[in-house]
Protein backbone atom coordinates (compact mmCIF):
# COMPACT_ATOMS: atom_id res chain seq x y z
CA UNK A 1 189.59 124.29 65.40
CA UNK A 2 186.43 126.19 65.56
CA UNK A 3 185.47 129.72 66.18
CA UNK A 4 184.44 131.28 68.88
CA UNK A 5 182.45 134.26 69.19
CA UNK A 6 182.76 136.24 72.26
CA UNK A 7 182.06 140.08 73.66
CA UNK A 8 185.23 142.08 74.22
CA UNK A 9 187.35 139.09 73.25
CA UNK A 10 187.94 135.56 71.78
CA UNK A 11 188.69 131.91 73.50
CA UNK A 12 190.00 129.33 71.39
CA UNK A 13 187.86 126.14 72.15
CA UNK A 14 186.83 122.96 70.53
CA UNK A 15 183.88 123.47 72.25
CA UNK A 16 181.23 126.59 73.65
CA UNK A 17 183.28 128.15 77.04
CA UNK A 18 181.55 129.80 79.06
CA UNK A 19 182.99 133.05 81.06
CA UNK A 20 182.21 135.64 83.46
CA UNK A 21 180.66 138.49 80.97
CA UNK A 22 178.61 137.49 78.35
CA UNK A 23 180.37 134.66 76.26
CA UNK A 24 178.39 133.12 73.87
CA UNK A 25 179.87 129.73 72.23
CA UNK A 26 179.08 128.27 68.46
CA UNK A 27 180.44 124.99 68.08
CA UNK A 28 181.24 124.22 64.97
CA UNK A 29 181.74 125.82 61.12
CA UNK A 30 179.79 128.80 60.85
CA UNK A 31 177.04 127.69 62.82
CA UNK A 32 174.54 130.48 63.73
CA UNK A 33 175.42 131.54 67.78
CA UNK A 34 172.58 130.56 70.48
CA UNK A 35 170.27 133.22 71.59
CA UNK A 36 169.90 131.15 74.77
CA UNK A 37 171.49 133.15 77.01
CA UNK A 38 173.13 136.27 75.33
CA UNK A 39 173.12 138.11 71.94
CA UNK A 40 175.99 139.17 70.31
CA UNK A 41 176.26 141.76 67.68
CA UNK A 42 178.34 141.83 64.37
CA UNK A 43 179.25 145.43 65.71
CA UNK A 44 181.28 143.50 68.99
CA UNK A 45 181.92 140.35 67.97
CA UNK A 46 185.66 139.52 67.47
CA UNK A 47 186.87 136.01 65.75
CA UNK A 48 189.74 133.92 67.36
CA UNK A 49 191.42 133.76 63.95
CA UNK A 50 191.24 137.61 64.11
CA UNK A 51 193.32 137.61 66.74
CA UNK A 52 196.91 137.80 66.55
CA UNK A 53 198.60 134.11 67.05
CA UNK A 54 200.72 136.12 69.89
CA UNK A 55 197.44 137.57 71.47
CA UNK A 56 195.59 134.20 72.01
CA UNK A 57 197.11 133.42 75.27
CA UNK A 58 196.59 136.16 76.88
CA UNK A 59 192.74 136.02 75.40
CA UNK A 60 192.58 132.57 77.18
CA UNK A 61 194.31 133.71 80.14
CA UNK A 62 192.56 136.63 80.98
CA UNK A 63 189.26 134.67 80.42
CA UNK A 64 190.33 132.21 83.08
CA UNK A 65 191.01 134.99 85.58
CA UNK A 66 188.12 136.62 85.12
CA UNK A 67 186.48 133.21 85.93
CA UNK A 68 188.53 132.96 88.84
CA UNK A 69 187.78 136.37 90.11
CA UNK A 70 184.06 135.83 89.93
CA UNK A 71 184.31 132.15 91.70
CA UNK A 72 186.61 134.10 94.60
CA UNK A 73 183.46 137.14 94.11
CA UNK A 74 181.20 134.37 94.79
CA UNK A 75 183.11 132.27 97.59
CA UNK A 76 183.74 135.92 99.31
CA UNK A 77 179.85 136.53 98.84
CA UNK A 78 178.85 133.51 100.96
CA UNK A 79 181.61 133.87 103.27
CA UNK A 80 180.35 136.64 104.01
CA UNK A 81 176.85 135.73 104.61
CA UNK A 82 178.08 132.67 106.66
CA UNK A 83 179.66 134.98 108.94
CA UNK A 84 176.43 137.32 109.20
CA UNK A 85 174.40 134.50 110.23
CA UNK A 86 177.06 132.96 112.31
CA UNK A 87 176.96 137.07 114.09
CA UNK A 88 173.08 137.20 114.08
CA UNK A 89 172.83 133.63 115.83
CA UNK A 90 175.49 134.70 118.42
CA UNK A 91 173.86 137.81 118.88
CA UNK A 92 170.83 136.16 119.53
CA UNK A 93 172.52 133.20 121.74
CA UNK A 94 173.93 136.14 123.98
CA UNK A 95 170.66 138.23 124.02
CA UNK A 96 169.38 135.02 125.48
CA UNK A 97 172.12 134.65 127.60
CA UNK A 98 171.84 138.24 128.98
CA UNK A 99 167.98 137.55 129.54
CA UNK A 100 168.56 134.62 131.70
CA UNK A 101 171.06 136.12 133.98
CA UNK A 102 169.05 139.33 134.01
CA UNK A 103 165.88 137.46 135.41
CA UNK A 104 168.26 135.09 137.51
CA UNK A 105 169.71 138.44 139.02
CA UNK A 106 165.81 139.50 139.66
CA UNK A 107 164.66 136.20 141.38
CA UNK A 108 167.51 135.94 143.74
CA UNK A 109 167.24 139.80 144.60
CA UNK A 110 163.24 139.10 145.24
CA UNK A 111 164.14 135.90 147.12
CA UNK A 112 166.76 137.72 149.36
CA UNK A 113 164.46 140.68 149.83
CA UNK A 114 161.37 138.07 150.98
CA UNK A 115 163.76 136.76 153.42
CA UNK A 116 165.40 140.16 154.67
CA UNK A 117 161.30 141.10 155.10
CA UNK A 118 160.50 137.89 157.07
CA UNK A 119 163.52 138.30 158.98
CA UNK A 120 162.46 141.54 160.09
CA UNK A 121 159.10 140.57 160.33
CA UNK A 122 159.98 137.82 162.96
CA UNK A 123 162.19 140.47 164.65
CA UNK A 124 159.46 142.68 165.50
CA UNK A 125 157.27 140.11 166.77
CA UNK A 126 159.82 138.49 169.31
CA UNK A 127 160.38 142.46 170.25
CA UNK A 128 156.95 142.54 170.44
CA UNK A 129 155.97 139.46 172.29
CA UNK A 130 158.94 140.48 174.69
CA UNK A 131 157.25 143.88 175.24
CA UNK A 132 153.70 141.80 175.79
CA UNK A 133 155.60 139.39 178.50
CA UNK A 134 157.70 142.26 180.27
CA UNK A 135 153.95 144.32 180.60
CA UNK A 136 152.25 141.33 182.29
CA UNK A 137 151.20 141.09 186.15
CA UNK A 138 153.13 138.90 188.46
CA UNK A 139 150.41 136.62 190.37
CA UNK A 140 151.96 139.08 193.68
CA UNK A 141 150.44 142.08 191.93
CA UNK A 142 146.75 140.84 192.61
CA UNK A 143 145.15 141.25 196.03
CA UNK A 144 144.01 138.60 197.50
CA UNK A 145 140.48 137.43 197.63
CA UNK A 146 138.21 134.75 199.51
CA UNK A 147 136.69 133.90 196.24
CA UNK A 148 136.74 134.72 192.58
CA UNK A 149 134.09 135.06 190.33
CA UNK A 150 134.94 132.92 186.45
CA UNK A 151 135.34 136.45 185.10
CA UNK A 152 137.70 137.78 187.45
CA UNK A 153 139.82 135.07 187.37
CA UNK A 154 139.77 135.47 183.16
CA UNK A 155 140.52 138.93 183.59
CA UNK A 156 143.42 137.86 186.23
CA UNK A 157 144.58 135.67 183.27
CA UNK A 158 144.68 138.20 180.38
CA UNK A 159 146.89 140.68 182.19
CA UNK A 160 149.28 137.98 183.17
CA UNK A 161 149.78 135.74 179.81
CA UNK A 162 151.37 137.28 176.54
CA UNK A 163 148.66 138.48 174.52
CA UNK A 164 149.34 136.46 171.77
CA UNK A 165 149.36 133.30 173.93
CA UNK A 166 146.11 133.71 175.97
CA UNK A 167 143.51 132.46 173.49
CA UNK A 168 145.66 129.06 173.38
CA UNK A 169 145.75 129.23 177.35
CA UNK A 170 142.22 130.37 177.44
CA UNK A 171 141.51 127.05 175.61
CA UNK A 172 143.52 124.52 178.00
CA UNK A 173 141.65 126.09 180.85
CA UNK A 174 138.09 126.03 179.99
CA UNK A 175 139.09 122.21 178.90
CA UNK A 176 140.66 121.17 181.83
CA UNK A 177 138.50 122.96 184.64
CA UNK A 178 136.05 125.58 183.09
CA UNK A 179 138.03 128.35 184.43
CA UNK A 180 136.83 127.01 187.81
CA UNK A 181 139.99 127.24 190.43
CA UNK A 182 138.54 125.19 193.12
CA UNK A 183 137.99 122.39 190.30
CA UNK A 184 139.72 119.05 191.38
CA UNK A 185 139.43 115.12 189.77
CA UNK A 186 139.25 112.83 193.16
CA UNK A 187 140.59 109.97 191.36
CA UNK A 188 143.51 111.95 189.62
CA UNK A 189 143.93 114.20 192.52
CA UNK A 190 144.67 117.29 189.65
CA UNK A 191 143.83 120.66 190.85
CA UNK A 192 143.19 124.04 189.61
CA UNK A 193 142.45 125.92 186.52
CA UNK A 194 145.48 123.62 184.90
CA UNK A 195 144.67 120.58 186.46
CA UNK A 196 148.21 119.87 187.81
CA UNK A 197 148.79 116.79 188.81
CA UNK A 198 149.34 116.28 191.63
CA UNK A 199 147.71 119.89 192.45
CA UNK A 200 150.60 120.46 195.43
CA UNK A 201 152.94 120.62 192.03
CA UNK A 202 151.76 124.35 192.36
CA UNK A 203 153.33 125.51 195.74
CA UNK A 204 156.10 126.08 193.75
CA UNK A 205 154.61 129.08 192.43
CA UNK A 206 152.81 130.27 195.94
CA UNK A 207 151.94 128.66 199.23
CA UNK A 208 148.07 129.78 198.36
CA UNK A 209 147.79 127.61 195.39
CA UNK A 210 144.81 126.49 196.51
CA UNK A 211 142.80 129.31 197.05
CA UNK A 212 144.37 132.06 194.27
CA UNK A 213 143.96 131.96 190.90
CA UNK A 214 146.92 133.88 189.81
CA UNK A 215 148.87 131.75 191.89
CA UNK A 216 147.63 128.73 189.53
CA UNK A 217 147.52 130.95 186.31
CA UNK A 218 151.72 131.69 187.19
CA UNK A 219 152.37 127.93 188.18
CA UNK A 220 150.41 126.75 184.59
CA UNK A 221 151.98 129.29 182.64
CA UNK A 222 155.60 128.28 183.80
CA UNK A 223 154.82 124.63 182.84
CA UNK A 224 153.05 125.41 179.35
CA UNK A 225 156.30 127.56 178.54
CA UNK A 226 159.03 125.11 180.42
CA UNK A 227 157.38 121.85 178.46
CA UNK A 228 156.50 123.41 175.52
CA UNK A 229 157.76 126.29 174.52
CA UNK A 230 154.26 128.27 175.05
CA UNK A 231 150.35 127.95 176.02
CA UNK A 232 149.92 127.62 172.31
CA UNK A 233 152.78 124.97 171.93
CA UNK A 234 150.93 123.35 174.77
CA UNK A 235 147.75 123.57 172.95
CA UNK A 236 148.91 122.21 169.55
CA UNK A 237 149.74 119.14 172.15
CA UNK A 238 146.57 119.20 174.09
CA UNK A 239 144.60 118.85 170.27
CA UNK A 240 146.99 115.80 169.18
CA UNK A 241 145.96 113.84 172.63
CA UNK A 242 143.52 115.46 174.72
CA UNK A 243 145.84 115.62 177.74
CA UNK A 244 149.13 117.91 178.19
C-alpha cells in the first residue's frame, strides 16, 4: 500500500489522487512528493497509516464529496453561463424584434398619412374645380355680336371653361381652326372653333351656331367632357392621333 501525503487529510491509494484542495500524491516508498503543482509542509502533512484504521473511510469519503461538490460547483458554473447567454441572445432576438415592429408601425402610419393627405388633396381640387365650373358663363350670358375679333372669342372661352381645363381646350382650338369661328373644311363639312362634324351637330347647343362663338365654345365643351371626360382628356386623345 503506499502513502499518501495530503493537506488537511489522507487518501489511501495505490496511486497519486487527485482532489479538490491541494492534494499532492507520492507513489511509491518514501519517494520525495512533486512540487508540480502544490507544496506540502512537514508542519500539515498527515500519513494514511497515521490515521486511525476506523477514520480511513471517512478520509476517502469525504475526499470524494468534496470532488463531487466541486464537479456540481463547476456544472452549476456553466449552467449558469449557458443560461446568461441563452438571456443575452433572447434579449437581443427581441430587441430586434421590437425594432422591426417599431419601424413597421412607422411605415404603415407614414403610408396611411400619404394617403389620408392625397385623399384630401384630391378633395379640394374636385371642390375646387366644382367652384371653377359653377363660376363659368353660360354661352346666353354673352351679347351677341356680328363678328368677333380671335381675342374676344379667347376671352369668351376663358370665362366659360374650368380654369384648369382651358389650356388643353385652348390647344384643340388653335389646332383645329385657329380660334377662327367662321373656319369650315369643304370636303369634311366640320365647322367652328371645334371643327364638329358635321358643323349642324352644334344646334344642339344654340340655333346661332354659326355665327356665335360661345354658342360653339358650349357645344365643344359638352362633347370634350361627354367623350372624354374633359378638354384635357380630349387633348391627351387629340396628341395620340391628331383627330378627336
Amino acid at each position: 500500500m503506499s502513502r499518501i501525503s495530503v493537506r488537511g487529510f489522507a487518501v489511501a491509494s495505490a496511486t497519486a489522487v487527485t482532489t479538490v484542495g491541494a492534494v499532492v500524491g507520492v507513489a511509491s516508498g518514501d519517494t520525495q512528493p512533486s512540487n508540480d503543482n502544490f507544496e506540502v509542509t512537514a508542519a500539515d502533512t498527515t500519513l494514511l497509516a497515521d490515521i486511525p484504521a476506523g477514520q480511513q473511510a471517512q478520509v476517502q469519503t469525504a475526499s470524494l464529496t468534496q470532488q463531487a461538490d466541486a464537479q456540481a460547483y463547476a456544472a452549476d458554473v456553466t449552467a449558469k453561463k449557458s443560461a446568461e447567454e441563452s438571456a443575452r441572445l433572447q434579449a437581443a432576438k427581441d430587441a430586434k424584434s421590437k425594432k422591426e415592429a417599431a419601424e413597421a408601425k412607422a411605415e404603415a402610419e407614414a403610408e396611411a398619412k400619404a394617403k389620408a393627405e392625397a385623399e384630401a388633396k384630391e378633395r379640394e381640387e374636385e371642390k375646387q374645380a366644382a367652384a371653377s365650373r359653377s363660376a363659368t358663363r353660360d354661352a346666353s350670358s354673352f351679347s351677341a355680336k356680328s363678328s368677333y375679333t380671335v381675342a374676344e372669342v379667347q376671352a369668351m372661352a376663358r370665362q366659360m371653361v374650368p380654369g384648369d381645363q382651358f389650356q388643353c381646350f385652348s390647344n384643340i382650338v388653335n389646332h383645329e381652326s385657329t380660334w377662327n369661328y367662321q373656319a369650315s373644311n369643304p370636303s369634311s363639312g366640320a365647322y367652328g372653333l371645334v371643327q364638329a362634324l358635321p358643323g349642324s351637330k352644334m344646334s344642339s347647343a344654340g340655333a346661332d351656331w354659326q355665327t356665335n362663338p360661345a354658342t360653339q365654345i358650349k357645344w365643344g365643351l359638352n362633347y370634350m367632357d361627354e367623350r372624354y371626360g374633359s378638354p384635357c382628356g380630349a387633348w391627351s386623345f387629340w396628341q395620340a392621333n391628331h383627330w378627336y
